[in-house]
Protein backbone atom coordinates (compact mmCIF):
# COMPACT_ATOMS: atom_id res chain seq x y z
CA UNK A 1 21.39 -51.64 110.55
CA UNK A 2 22.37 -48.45 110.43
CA UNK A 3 21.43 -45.81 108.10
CA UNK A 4 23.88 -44.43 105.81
CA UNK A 5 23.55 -40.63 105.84
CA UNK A 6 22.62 -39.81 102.02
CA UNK A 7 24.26 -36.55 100.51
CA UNK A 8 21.25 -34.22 98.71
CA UNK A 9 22.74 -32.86 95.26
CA UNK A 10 19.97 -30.50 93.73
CA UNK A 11 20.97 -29.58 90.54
CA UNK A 12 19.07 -26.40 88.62
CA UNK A 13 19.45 -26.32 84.72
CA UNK A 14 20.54 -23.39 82.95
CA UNK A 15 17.84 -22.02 80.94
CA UNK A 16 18.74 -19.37 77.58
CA UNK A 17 15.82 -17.47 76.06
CA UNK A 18 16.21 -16.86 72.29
CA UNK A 19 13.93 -14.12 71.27
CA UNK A 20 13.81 -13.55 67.42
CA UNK A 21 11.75 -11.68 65.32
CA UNK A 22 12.17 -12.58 61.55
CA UNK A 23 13.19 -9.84 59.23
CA UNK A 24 11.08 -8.15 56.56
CA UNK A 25 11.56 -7.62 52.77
CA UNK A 26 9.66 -4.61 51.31
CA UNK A 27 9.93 -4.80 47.40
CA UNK A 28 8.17 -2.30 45.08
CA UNK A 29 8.72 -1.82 41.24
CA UNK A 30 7.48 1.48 39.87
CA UNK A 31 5.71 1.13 36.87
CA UNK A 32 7.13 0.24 33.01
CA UNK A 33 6.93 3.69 31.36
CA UNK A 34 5.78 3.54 27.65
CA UNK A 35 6.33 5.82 25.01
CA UNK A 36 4.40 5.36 22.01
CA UNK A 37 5.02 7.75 18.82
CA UNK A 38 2.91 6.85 15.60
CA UNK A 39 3.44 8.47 12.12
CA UNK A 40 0.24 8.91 10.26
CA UNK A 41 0.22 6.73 7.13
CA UNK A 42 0.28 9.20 3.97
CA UNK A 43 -1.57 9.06 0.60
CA UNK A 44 -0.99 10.88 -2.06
CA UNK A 45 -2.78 11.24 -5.81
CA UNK A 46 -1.64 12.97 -8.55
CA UNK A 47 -4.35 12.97 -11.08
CA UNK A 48 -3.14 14.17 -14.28
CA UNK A 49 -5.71 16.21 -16.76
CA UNK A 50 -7.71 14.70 -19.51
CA UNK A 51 -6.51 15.26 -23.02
CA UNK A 52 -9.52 15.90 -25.80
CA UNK A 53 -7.74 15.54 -29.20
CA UNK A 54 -10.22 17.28 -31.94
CA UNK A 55 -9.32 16.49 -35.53
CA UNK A 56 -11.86 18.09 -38.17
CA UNK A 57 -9.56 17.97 -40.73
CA UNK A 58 -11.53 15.39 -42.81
CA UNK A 59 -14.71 16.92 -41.75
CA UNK A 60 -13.49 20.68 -43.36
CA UNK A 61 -12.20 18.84 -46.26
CA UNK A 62 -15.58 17.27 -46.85
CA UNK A 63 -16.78 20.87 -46.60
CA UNK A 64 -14.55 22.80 -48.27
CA UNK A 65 -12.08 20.90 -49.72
CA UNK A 66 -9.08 20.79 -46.87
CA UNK A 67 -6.04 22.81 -47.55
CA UNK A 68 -4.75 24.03 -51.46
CA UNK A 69 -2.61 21.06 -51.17
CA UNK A 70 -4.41 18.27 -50.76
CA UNK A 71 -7.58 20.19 -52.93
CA UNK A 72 -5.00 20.53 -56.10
CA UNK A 73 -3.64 16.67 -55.66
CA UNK A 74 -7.12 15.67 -55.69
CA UNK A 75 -7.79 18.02 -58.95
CA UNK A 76 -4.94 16.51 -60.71
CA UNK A 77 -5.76 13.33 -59.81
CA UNK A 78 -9.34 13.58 -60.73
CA UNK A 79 -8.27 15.12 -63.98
CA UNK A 80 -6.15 12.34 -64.90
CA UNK A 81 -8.68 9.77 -64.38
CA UNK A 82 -11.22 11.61 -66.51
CA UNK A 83 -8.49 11.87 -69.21
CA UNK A 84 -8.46 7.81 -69.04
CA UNK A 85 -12.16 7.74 -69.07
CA UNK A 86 -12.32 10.09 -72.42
CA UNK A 87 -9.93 8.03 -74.09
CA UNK A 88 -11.64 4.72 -73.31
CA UNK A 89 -14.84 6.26 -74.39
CA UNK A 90 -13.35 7.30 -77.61
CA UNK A 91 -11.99 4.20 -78.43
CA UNK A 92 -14.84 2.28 -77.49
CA UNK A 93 -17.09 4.79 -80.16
CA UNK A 94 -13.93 3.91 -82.81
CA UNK A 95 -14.75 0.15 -82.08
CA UNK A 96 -18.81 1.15 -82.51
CA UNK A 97 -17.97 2.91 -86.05
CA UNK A 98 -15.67 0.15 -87.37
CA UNK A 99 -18.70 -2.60 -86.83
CA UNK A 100 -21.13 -0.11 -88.43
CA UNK A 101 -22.45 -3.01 -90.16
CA UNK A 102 -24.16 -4.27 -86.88
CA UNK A 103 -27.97 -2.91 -86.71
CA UNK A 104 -27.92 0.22 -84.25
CA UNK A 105 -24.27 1.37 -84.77
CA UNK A 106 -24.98 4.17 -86.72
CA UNK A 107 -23.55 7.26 -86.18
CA UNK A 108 -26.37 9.18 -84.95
CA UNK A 109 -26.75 6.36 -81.95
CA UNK A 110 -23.15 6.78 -80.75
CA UNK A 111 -21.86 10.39 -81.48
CA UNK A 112 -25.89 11.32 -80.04
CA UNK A 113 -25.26 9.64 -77.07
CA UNK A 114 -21.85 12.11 -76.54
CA UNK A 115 -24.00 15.45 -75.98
CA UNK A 116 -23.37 15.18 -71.76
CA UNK A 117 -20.16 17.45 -70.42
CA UNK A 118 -17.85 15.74 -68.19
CA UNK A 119 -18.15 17.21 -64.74
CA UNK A 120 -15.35 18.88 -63.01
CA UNK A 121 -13.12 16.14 -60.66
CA UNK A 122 -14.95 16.57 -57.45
CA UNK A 123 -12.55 18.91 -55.06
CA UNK A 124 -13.68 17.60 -51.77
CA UNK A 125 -13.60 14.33 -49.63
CA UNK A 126 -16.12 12.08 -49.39
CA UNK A 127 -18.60 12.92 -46.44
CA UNK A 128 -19.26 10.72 -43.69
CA UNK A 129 -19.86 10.53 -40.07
CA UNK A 130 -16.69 9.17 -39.77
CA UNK A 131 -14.85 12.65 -40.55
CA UNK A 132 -14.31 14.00 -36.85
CA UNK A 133 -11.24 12.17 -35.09
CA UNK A 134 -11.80 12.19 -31.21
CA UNK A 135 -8.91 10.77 -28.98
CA UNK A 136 -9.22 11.28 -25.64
CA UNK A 137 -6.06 10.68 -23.63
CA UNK A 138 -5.90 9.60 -20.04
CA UNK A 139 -3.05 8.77 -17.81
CA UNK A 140 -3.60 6.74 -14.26
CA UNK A 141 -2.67 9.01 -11.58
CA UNK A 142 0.07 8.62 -9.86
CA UNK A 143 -0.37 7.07 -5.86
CA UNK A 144 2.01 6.61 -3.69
CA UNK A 145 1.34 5.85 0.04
CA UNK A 146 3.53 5.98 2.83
CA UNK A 147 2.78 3.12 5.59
CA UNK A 148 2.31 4.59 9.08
CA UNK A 149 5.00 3.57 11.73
CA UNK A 150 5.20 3.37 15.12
CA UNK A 151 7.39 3.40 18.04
CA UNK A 152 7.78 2.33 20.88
CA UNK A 153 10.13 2.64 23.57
CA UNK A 154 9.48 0.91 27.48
CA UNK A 155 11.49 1.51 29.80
CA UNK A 156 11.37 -0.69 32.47
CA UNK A 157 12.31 0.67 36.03
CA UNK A 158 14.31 -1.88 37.83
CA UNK A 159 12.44 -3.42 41.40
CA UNK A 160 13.20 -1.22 44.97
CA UNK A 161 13.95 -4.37 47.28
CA UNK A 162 14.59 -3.12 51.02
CA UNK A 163 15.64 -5.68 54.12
CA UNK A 164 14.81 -4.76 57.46
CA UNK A 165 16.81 -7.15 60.05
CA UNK A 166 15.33 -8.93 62.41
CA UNK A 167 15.95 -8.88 66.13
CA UNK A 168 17.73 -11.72 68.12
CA UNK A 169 18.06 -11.64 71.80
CA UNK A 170 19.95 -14.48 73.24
CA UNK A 171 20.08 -14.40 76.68
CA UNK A 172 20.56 -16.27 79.87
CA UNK A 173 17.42 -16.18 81.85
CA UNK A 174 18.36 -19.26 84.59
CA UNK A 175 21.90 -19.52 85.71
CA UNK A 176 23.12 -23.23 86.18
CA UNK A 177 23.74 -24.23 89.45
CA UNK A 178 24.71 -27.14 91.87
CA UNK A 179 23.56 -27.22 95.80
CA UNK A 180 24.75 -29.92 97.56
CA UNK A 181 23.03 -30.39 100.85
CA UNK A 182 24.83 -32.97 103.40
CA UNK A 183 23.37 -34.94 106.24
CA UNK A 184 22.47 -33.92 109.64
CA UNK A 185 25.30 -35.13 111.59
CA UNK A 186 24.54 -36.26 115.04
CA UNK A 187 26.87 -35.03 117.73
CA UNK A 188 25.20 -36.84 119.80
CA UNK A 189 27.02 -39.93 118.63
């Protein structure tokens, strides 16, 4: 049998070279800025001075008698009474001397007894250690306070974001290609 002259087909693939480098993100934020204002708190007091209210009135009038006033109404009033008092007397010495029948109402025993002068109406007050008025007055100062306050104000700076692209090569490094080779032919044949 005869051989069969066989065709050679050499085939080369095409080859691409992809050469990528990925790209880069660069991202910075400056800081927040803060502003802070406070406003002291405030307090203020208002004290108010202490009143010392001194009233010797009574006391001078247990002394000597107060004011020409009150001295006279007291005077007249005292004179008045005694004026009473003599009457009742009197009548009660009438009432002795009509029961002069009774043992010991004789005249001698109730007109004697009547020698003593009736005093003068007294002309001033009472004393007493009650005489002297003290008030002392006081009044709660007046506060008022003012809360502190604060501020604050951020402000926020917004984020620097920066791309840097990549590279991509594409390229063909290998070609594709097709060699045929045929058979020796024999020209001898």
């Amino acid at each position: 049998m005869k051989n069969l002259p066989i065709v050679q087909i050499r085939t080369i693939p095409s080859l691409l070279n992809i050469d990528a480098d990925p790209g880069q993100y660069s991202i910075r934020q400056p800081k927040a800025e803060v502003q802070l204002q406070t406003k002291p708190a405030k307090l203020t007091v208002n004290s108010h001075s202490i009143e010392l209210n001194v009233d010797q009135s009574k006391a001078f009038s247990a002394y000597t008698g107060g004011n020409m006033i009150d001295m006279n109404a007291r005077i007249y009033s005292g004179i008045h009474q005694n004026f009473l008092q003599n009457i009742a007397s009197r009548v009660e010495q009438g009432n002795q001397l009509a029961a002069i029948h009774k043992p010991g109402n004789t005249i001698a025993n109730i007109v004697g007894m009547d020698w003593k002068p009736q005093p003068f109406p007294e002309t001033r007050t009472p004393a007493s250690f009650d005489n002297v008025d003290i008030r002392v007055n006081t009044r709660p100062p007046d506060i008022s306070f003012d809360p502190a306050v604060s501020e604050m104000n951020v402000i926020v700076n917004k984020p620097e974001i920066e791309y840097q692209r990549g590279k991509l090569d594409i390229y063909v490094k290998q070609y594709a290609s097709v060699q045929y080779t045929p058979p020796a032919i024999d020209m001898a044949l």
